[in-house]
Structure formats: C-alpha cells, structure tokens
PDB file of N, CA and C in Angstrom:
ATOM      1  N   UNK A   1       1.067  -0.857 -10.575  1.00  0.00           N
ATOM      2  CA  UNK A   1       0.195  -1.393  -9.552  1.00  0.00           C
ATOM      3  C   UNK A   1       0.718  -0.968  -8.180  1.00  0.00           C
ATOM      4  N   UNK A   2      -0.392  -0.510  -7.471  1.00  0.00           N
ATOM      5  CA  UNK A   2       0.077  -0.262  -6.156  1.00  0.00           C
ATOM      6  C   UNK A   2       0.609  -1.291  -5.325  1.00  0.00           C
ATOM      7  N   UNK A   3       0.988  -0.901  -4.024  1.00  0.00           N
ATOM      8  CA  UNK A   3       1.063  -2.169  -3.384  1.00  0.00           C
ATOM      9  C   UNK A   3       0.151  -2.656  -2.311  1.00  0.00           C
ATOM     10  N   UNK A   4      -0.959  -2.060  -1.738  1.00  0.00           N
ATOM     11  CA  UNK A   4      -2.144  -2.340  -1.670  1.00  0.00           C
ATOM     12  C   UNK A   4      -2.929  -3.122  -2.293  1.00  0.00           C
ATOM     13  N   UNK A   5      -2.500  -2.865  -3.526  1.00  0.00           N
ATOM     14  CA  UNK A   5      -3.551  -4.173  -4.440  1.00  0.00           C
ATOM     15  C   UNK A   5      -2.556  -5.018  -4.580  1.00  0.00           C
ATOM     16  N   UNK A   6      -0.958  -5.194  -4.975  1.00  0.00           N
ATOM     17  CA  UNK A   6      -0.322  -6.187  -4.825  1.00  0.00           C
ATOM     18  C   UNK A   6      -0.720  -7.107  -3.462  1.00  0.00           C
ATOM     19  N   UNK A   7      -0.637  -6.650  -2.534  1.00  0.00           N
ATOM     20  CA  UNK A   7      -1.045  -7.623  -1.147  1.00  0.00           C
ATOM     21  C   UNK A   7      -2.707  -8.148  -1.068  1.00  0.00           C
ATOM     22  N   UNK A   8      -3.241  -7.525  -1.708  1.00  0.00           N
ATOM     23  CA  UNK A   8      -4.633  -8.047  -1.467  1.00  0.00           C
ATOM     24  C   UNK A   8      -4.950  -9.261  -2.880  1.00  0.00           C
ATOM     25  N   UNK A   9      -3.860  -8.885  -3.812  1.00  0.00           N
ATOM     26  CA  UNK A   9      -3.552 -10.040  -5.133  1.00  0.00           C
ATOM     27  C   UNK A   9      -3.503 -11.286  -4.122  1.00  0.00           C
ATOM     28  N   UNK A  10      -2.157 -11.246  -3.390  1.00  0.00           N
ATOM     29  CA  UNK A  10      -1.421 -12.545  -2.734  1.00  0.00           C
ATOM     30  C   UNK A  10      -2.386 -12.888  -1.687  1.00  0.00           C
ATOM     31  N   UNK A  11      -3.048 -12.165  -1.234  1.00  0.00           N
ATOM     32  CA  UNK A  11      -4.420 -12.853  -0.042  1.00  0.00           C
ATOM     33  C   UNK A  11      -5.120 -13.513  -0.939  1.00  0.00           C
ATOM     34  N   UNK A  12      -5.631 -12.862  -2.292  1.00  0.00           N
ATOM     35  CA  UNK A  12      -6.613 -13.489  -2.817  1.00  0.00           C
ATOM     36  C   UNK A  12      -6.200 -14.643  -3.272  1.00  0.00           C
ATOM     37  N   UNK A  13      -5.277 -15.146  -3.849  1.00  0.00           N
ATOM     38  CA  UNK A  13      -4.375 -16.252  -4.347  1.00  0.00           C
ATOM     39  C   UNK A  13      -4.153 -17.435  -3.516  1.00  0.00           C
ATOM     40  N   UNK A  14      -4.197 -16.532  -2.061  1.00  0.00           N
ATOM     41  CA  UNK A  14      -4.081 -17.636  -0.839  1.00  0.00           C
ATOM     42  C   UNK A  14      -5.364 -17.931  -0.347  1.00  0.00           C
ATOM     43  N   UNK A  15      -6.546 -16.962  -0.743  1.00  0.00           N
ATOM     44  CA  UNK A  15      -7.750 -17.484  -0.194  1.00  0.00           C
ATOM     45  C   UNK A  15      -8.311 -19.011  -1.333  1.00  0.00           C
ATOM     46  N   UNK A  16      -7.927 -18.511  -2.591  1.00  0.00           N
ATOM     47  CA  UNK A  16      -7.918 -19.748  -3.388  1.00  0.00           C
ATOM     48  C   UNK A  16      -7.589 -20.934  -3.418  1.00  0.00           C
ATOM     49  N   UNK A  17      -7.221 -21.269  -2.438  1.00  0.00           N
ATOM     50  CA  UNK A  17      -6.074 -22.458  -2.261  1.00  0.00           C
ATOM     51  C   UNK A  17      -6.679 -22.748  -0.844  1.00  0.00           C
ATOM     52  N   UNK A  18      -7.457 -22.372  -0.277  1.00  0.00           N
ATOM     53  CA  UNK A  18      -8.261 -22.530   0.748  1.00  0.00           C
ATOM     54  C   UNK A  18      -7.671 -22.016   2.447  1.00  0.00           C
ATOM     55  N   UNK A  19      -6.287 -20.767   2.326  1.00  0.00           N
ATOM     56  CA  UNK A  19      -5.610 -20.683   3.456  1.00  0.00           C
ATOM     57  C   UNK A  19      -6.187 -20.254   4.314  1.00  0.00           C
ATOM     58  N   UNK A  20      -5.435 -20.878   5.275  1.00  0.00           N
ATOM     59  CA  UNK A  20      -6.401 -20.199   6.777  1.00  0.00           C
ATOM     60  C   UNK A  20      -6.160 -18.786   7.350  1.00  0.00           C
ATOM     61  N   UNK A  21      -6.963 -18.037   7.887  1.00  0.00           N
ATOM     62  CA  UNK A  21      -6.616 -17.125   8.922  1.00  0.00           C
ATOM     63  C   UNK A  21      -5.363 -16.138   8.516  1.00  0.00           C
ATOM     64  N   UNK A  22      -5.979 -16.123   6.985  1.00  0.00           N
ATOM     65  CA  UNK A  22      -4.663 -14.408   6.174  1.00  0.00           C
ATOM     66  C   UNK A  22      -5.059 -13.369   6.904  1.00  0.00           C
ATOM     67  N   UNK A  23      -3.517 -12.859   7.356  1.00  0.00           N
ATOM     68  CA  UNK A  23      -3.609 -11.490   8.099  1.00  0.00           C
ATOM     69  C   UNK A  23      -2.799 -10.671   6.928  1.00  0.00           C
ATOM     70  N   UNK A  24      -3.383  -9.476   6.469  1.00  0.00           N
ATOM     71  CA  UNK A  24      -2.179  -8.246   5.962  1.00  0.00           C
ATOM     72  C   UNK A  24      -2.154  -7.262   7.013  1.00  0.00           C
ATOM     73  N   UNK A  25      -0.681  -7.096   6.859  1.00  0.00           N
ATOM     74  CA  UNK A  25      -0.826  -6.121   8.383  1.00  0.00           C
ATOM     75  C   UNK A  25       0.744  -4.807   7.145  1.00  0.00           C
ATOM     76  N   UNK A  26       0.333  -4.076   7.741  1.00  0.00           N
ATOM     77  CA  UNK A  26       1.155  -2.651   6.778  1.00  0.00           C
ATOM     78  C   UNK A  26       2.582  -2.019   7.839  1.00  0.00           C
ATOM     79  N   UNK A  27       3.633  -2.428   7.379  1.00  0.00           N
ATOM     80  CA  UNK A  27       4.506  -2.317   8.652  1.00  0.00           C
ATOM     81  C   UNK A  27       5.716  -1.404   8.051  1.00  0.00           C
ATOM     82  N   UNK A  28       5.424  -0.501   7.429  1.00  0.00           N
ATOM     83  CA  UNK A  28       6.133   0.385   6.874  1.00  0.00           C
ATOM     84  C   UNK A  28       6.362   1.484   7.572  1.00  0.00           C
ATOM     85  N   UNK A  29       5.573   1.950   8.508  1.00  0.00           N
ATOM     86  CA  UNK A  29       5.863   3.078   9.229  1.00  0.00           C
ATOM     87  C   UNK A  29       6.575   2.419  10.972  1.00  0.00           C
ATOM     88  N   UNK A  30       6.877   1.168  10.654  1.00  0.00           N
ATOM     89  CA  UNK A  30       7.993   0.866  12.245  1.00  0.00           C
ATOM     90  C   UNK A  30       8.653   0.059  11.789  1.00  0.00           C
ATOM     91  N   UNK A  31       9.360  -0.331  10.692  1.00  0.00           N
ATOM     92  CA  UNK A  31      10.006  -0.941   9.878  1.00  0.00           C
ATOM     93  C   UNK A  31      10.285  -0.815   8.070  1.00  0.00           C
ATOM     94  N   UNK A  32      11.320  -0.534   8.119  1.00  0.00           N
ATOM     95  CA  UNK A  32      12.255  -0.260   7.081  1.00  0.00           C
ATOM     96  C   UNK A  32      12.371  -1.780   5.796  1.00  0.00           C
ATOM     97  N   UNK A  33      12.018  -2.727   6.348  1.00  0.00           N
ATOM     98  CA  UNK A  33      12.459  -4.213   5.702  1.00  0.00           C
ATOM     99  C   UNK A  33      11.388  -4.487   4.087  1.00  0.00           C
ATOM    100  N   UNK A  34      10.249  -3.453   4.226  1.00  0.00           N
ATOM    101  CA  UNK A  34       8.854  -4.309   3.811  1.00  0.00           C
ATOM    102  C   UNK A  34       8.035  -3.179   3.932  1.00  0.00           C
ATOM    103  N   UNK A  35       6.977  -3.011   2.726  1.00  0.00           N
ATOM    104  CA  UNK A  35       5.813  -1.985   3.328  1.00  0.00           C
ATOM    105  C   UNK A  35       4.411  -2.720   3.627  1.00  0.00           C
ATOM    106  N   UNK A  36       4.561  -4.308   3.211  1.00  0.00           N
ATOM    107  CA  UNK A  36       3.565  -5.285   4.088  1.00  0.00           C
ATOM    108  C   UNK A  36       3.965  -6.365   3.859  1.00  0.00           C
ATOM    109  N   UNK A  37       3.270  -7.423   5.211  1.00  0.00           N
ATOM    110  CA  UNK A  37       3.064  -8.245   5.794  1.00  0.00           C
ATOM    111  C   UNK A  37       2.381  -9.113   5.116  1.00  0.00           C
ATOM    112  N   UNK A  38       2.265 -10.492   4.360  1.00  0.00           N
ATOM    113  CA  UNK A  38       0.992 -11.222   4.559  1.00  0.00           C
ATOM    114  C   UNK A  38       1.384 -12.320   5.111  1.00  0.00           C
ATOM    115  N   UNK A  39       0.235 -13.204   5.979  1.00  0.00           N
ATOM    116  CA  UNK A  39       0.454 -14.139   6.846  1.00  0.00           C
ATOM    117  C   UNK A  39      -0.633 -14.948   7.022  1.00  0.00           C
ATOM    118  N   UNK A  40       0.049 -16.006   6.444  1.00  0.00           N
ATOM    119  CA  UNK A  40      -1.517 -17.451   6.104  1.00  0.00           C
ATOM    120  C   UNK A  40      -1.254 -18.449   6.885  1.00  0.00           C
ATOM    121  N   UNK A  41      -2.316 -19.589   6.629  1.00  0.00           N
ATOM    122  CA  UNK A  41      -2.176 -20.575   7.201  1.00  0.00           C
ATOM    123  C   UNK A  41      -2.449 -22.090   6.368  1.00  0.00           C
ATOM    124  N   UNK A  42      -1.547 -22.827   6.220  1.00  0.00           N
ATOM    125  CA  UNK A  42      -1.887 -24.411   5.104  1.00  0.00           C
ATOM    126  C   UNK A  42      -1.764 -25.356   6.004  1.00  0.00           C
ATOM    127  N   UNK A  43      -3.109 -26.191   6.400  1.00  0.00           N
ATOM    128  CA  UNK A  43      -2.985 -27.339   6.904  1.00  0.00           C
ATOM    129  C   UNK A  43      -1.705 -28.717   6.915  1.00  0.00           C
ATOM    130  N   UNK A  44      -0.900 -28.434   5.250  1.00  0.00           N
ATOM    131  CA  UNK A  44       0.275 -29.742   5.490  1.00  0.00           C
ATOM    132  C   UNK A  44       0.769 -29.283   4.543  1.00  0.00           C
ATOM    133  N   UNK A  45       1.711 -29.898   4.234  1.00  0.00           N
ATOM    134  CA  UNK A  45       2.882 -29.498   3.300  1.00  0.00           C
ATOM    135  C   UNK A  45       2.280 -29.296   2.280  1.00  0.00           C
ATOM    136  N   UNK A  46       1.543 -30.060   1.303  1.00  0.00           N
ATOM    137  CA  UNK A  46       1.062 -30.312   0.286  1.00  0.00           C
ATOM    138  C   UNK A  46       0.359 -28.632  -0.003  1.00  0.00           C
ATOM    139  N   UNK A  47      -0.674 -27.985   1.020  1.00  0.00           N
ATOM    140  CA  UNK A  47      -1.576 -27.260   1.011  1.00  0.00           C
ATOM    141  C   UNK A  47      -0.229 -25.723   1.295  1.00  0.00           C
ATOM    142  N   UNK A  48       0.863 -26.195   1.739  1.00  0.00           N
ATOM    143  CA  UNK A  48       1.230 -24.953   1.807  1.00  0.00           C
ATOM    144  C   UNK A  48       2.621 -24.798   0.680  1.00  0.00           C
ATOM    145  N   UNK A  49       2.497 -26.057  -0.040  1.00  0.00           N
ATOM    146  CA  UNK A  49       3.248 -25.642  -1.454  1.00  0.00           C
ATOM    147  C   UNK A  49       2.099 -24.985  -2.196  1.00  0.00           C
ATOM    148  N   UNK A  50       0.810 -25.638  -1.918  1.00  0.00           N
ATOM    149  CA  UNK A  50       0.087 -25.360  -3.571  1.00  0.00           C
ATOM    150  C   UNK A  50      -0.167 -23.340  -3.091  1.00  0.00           C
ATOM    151  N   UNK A  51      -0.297 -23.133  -1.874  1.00  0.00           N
ATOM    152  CA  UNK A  51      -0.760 -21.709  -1.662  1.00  0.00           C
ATOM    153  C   UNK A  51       0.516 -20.889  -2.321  1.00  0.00           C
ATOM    154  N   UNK A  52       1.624 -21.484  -1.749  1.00  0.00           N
ATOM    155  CA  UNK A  52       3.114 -20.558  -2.780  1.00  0.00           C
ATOM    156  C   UNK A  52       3.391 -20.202  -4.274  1.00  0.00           C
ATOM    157  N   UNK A  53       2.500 -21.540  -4.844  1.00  0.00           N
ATOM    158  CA  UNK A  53       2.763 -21.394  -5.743  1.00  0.00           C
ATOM    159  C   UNK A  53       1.469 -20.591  -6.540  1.00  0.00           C
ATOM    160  N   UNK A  54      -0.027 -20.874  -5.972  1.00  0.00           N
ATOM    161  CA  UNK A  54      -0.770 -19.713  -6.114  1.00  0.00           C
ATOM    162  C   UNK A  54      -0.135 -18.440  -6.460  1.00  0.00           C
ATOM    163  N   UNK A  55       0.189 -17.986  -5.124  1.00  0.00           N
ATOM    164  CA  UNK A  55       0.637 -16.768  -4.838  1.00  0.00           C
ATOM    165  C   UNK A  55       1.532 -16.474  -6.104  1.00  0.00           C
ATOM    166  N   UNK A  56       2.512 -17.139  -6.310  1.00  0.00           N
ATOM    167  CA  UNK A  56       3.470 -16.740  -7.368  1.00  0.00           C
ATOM    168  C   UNK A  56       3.304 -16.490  -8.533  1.00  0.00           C
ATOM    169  N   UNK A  57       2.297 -17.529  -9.103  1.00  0.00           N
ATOM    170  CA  UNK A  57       1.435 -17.888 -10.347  1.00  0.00           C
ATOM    171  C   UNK A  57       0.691 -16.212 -10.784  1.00  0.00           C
ATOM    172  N   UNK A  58       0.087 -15.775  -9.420  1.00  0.00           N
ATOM    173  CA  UNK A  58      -0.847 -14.889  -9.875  1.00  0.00           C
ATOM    174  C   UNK A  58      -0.272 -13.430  -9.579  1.00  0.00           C
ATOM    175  N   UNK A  59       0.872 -13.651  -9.057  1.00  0.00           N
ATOM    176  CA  UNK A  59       1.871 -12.097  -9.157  1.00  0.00           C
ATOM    177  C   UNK A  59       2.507 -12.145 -10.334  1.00  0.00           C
ATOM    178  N   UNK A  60       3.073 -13.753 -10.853  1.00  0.00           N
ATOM    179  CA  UNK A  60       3.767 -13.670 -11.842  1.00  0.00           C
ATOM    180  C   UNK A  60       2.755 -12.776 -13.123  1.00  0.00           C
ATOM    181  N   UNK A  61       1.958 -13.442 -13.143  1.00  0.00           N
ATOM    182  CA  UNK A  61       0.320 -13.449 -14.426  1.00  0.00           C
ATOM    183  C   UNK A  61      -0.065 -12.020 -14.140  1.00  0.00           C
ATOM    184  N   UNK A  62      -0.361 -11.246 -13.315  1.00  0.00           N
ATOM    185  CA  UNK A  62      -1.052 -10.119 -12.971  1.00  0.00           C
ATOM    186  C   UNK A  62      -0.185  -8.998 -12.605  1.00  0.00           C
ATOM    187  N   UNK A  63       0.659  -9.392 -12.021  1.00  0.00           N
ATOM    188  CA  UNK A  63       1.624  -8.452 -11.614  1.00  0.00           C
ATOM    189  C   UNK A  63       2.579  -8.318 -12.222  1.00  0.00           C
ATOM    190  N   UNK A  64       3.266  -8.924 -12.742  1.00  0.00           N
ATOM    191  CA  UNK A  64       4.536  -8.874 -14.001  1.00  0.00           C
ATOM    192  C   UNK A  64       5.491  -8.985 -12.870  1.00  0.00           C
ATOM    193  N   UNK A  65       5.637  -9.556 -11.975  1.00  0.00           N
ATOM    194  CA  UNK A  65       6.450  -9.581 -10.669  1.00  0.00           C
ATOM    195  C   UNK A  65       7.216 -11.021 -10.567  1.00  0.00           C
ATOM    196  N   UNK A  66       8.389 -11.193 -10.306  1.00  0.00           N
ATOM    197  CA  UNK A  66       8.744 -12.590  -9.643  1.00  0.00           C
ATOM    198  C   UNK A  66       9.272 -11.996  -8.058  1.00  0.00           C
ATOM    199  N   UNK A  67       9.304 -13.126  -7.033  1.00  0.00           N
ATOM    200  CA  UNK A  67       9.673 -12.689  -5.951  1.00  0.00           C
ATOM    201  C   UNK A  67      11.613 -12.944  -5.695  1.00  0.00           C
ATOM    202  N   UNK A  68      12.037 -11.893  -5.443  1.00  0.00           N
ATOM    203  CA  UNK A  68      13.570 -11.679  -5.027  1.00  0.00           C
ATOM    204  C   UNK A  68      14.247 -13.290  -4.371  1.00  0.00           C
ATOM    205  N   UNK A  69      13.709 -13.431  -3.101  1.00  0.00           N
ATOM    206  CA  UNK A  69      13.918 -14.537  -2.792  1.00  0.00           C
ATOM    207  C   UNK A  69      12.729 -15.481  -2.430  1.00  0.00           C
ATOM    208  N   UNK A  70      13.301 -16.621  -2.381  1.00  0.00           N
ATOM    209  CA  UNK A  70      11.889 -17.635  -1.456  1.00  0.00           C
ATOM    210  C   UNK A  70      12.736 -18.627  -0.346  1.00  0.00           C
ATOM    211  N   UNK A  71      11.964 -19.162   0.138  1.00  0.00           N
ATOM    212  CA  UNK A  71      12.687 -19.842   1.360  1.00  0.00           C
ATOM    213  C   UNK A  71      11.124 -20.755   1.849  1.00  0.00           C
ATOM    214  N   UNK A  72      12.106 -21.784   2.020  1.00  0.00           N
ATOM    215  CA  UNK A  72      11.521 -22.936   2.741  1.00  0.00           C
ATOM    216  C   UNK A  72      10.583 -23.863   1.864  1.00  0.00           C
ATOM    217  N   UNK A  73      10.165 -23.170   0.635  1.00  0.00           N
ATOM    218  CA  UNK A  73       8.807 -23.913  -0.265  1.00  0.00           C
ATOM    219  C   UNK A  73       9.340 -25.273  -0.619  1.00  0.00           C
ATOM    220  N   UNK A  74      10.409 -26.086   0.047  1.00  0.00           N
ATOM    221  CA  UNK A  74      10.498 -27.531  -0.330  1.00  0.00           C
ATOM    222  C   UNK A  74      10.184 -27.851   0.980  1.00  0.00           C
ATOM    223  N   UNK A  75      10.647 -27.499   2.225  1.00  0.00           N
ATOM    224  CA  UNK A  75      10.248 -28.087   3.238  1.00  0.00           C
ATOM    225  C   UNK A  75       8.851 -27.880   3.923  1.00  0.00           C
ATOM    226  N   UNK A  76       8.082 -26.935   3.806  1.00  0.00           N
ATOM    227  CA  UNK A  76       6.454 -26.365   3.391  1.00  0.00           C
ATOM    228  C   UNK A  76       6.319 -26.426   4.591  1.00  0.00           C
ATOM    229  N   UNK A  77       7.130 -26.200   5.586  1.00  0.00           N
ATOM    230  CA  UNK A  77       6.624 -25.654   7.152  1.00  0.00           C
ATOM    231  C   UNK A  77       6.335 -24.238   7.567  1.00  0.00           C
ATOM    232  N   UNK A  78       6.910 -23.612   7.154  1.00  0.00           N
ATOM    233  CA  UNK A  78       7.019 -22.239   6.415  1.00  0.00           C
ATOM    234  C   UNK A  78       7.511 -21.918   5.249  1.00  0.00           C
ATOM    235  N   UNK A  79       6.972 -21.447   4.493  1.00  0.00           N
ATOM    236  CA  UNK A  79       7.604 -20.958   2.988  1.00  0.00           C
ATOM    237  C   UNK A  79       7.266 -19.511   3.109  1.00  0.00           C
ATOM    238  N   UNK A  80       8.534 -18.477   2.449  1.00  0.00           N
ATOM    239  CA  UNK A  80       8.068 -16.982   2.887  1.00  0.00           C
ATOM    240  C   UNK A  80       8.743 -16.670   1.358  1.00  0.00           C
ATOM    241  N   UNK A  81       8.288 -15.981   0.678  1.00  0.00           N
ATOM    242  CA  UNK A  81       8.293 -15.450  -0.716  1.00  0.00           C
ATOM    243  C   UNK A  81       8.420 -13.773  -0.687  1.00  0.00           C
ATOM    244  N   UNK A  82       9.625 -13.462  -0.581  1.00  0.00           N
ATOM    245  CA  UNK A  82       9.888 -11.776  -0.199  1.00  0.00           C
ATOM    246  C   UNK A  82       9.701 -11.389  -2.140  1.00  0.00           C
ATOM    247  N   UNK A  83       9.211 -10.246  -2.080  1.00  0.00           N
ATOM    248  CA  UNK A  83       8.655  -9.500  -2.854  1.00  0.00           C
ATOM    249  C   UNK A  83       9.357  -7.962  -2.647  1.00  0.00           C
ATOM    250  N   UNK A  84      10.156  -7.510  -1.715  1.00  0.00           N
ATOM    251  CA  UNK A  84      10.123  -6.154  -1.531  1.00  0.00           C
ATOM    252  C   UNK A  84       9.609  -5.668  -0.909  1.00  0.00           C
ATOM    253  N   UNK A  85       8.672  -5.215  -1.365  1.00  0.00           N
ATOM    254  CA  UNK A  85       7.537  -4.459  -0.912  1.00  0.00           C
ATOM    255  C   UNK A  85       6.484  -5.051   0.084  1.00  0.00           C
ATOM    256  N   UNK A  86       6.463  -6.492  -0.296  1.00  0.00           N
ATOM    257  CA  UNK A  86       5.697  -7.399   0.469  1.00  0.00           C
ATOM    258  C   UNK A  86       6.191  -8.487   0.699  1.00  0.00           C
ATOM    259  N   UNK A  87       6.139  -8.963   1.588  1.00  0.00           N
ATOM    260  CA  UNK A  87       6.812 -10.400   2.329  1.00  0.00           C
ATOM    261  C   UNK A  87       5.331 -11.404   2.838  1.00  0.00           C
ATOM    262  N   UNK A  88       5.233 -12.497   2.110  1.00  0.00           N
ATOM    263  CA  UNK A  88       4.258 -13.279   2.029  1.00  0.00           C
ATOM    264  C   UNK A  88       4.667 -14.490   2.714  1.00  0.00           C
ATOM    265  N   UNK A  89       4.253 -14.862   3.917  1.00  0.00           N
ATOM    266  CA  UNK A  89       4.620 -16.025   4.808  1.00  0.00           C
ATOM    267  C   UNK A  89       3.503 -17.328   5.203  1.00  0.00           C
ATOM    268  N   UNK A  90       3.430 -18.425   4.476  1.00  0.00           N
ATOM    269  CA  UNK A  90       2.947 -19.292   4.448  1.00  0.00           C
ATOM    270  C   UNK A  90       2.934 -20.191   5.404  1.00  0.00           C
ATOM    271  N   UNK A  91       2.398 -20.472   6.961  1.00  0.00           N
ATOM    272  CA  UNK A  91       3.069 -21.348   7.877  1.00  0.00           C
ATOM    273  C   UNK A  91       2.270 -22.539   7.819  1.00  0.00           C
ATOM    274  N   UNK A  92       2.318 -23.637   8.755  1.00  0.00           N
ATOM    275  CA  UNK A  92       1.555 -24.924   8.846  1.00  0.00           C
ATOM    276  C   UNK A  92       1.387 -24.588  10.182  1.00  0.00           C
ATOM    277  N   UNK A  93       0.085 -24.377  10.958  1.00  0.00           N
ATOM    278  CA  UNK A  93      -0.406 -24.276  12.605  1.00  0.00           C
ATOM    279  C   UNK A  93       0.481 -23.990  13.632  1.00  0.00           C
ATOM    280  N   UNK A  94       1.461 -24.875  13.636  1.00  0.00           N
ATOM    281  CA  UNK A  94       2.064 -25.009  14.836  1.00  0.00           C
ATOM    282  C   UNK A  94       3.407 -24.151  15.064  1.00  0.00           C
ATOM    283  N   UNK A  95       4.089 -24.185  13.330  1.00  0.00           N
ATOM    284  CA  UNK A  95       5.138 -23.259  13.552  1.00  0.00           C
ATOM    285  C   UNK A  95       4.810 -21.448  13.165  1.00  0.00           C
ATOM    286  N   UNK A  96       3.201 -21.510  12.678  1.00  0.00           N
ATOM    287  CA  UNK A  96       2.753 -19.918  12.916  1.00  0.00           C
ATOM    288  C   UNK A  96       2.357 -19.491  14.466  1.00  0.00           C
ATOM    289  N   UNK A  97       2.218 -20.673  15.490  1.00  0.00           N
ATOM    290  CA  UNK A  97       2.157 -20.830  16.571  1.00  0.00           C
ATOM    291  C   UNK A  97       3.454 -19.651  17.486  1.00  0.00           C
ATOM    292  N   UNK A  98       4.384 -20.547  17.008  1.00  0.00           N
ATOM    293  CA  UNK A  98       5.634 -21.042  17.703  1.00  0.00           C
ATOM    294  C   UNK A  98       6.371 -19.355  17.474  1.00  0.00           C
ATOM    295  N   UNK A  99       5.995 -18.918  15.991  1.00  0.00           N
ATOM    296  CA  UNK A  99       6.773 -18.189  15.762  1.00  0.00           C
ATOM    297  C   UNK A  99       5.815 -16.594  15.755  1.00  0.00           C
ATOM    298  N   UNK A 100       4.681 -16.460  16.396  1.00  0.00           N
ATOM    299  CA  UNK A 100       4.259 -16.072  16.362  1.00  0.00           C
ATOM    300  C   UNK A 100       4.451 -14.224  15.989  1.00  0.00           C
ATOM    301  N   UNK A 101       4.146 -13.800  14.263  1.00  0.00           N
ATOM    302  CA  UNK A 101       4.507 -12.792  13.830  1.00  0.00           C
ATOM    303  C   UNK A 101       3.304 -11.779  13.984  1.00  0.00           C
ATOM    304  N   UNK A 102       2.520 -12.026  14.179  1.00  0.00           N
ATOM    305  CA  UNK A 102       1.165 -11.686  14.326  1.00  0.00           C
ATOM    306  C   UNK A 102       1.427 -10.648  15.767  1.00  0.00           C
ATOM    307  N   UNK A 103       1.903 -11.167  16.544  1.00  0.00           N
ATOM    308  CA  UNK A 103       2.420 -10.355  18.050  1.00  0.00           C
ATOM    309  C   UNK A 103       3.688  -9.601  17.694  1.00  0.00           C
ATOM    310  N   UNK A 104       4.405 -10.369  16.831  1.00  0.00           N
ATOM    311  CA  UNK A 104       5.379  -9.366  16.080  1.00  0.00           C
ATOM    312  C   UNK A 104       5.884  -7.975  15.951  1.00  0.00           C
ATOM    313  N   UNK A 105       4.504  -7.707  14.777  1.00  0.00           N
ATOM    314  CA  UNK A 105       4.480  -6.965  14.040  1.00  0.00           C
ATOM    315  C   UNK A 105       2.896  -6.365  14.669  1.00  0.00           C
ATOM    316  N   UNK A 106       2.696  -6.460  16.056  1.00  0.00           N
ATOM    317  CA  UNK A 106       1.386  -6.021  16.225  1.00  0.00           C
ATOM    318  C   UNK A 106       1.227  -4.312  15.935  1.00  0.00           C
ATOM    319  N   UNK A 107       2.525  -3.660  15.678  1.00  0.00           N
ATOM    320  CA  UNK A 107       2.587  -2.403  16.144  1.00  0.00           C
ATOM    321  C   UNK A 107       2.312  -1.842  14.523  1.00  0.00           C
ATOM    322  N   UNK A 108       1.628  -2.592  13.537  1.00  0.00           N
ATOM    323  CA  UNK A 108       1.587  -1.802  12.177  1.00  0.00           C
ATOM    324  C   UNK A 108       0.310  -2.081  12.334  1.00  0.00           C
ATOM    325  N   UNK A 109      -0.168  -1.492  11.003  1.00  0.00           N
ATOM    326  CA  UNK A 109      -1.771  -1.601  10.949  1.00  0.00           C
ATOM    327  C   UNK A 109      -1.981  -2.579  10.107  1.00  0.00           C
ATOM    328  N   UNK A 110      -3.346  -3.439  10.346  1.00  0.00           N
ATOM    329  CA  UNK A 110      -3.836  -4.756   9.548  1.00  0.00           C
ATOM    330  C   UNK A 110      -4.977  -4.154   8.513  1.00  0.00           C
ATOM    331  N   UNK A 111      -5.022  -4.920   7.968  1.00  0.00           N
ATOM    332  CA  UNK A 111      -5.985  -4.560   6.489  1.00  0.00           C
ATOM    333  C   UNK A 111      -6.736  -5.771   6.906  1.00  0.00           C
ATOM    334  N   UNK A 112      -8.020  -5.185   6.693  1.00  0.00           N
ATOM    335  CA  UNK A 112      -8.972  -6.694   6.651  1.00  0.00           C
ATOM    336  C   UNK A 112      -9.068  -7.543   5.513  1.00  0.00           C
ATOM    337  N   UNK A 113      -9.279  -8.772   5.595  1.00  0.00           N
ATOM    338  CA  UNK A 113      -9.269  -9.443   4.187  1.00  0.00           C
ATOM    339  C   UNK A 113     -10.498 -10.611   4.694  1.00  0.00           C
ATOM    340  N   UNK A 114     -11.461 -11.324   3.844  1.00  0.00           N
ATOM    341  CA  UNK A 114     -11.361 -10.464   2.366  1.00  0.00           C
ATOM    342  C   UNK A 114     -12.073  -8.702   3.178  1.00  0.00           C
ATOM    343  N   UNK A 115     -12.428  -8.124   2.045  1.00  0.00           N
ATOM    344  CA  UNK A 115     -12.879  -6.603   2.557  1.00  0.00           C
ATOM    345  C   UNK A 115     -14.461  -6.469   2.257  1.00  0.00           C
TER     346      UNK A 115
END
C-alpha cells in the first residue's frame, strides 16, 4: 500500500468518528521526519480517544500496520500516533490553536480531503 492511500485510510477513519477540520498536508520534500502530515480535530477527550483508536483499528485491519509510537491518547488533548511515514495528530480546539501545525508545516503541499 502506498502511502497516499495510507493517509487518506487515517482521514477516512477520522472522518468516521466525526473529526473536525482534517488537513493532510505532504511534507517530505522540506522535511526528513515523515512523508505526511494528518491533522484533526475532537471536540473532548472522549471524541479524541475514540478518533485514535479509529485510526488504529483501521490501519491495524487494512493496513497490516501498528503505529511505532503514540503519545498523549490517555490525556486526549493531543494524541499523535507516528506511523513513519505518516504522523497522525489528533488535537481538542484550543491546543490545535495554540500549537498551531497547520502554519507549521505550511511549506508542504495539502491533499484535499474528503476528495
């Protein structure tokens, strides 16, 4: 599986779960870390465990994939699920606000979702 369709898997997984405002953005050609970005949004803790575990559920099931590391999915303010290839970041409003990756990483290209 490419990784194009891997990232548009984890959007779709997060659109399921009802996330807000998924950006994939492709940051492989100004960064070495990742060849994409995804970046959602879960109203409260609750909404941004169940999107992680979406996400995981349906890389695990479809992709034959588990993710390398995860971080934060108990405290569900951000939870970010690195993959390698793709780094999947789950925030709650205020700290996708705060931490704003979106200005980031403005310098790669975004994929529209859905398409």
């Amino acid at each position: 599986m490419d990784n194009k369709s891997l990232v548009l898997m984890a959007a779709k997984a997060c659109d399921e779960k009802k996330a807000k405002d998924i950006k994939l953005i492709k940051i492989d050609k100004v960064s070495f870390i990742s060849e994409w970005i995804l970046i959602a949004e879960g109203l409260s803790d609750v909404q941004v465990r169940s999107i992680t575990k979406s996400v995981e559920g349906q890389l695990r099931e479809k992709a034959k994939i588990e993710p390398i590391r995860k971080e934060g999915v108990n405290e569900a303010k951000w939870a970010l699920l690195d993959y390698g290839d793709l780094i999947v970041n789950i925030f709650q409003p205020e700290i996708r606000k705060f931490y704003d990756l979106e200005s980031f990483w403005s310098n790669g290209d975004n994929l529209t979702f859905p398409q």
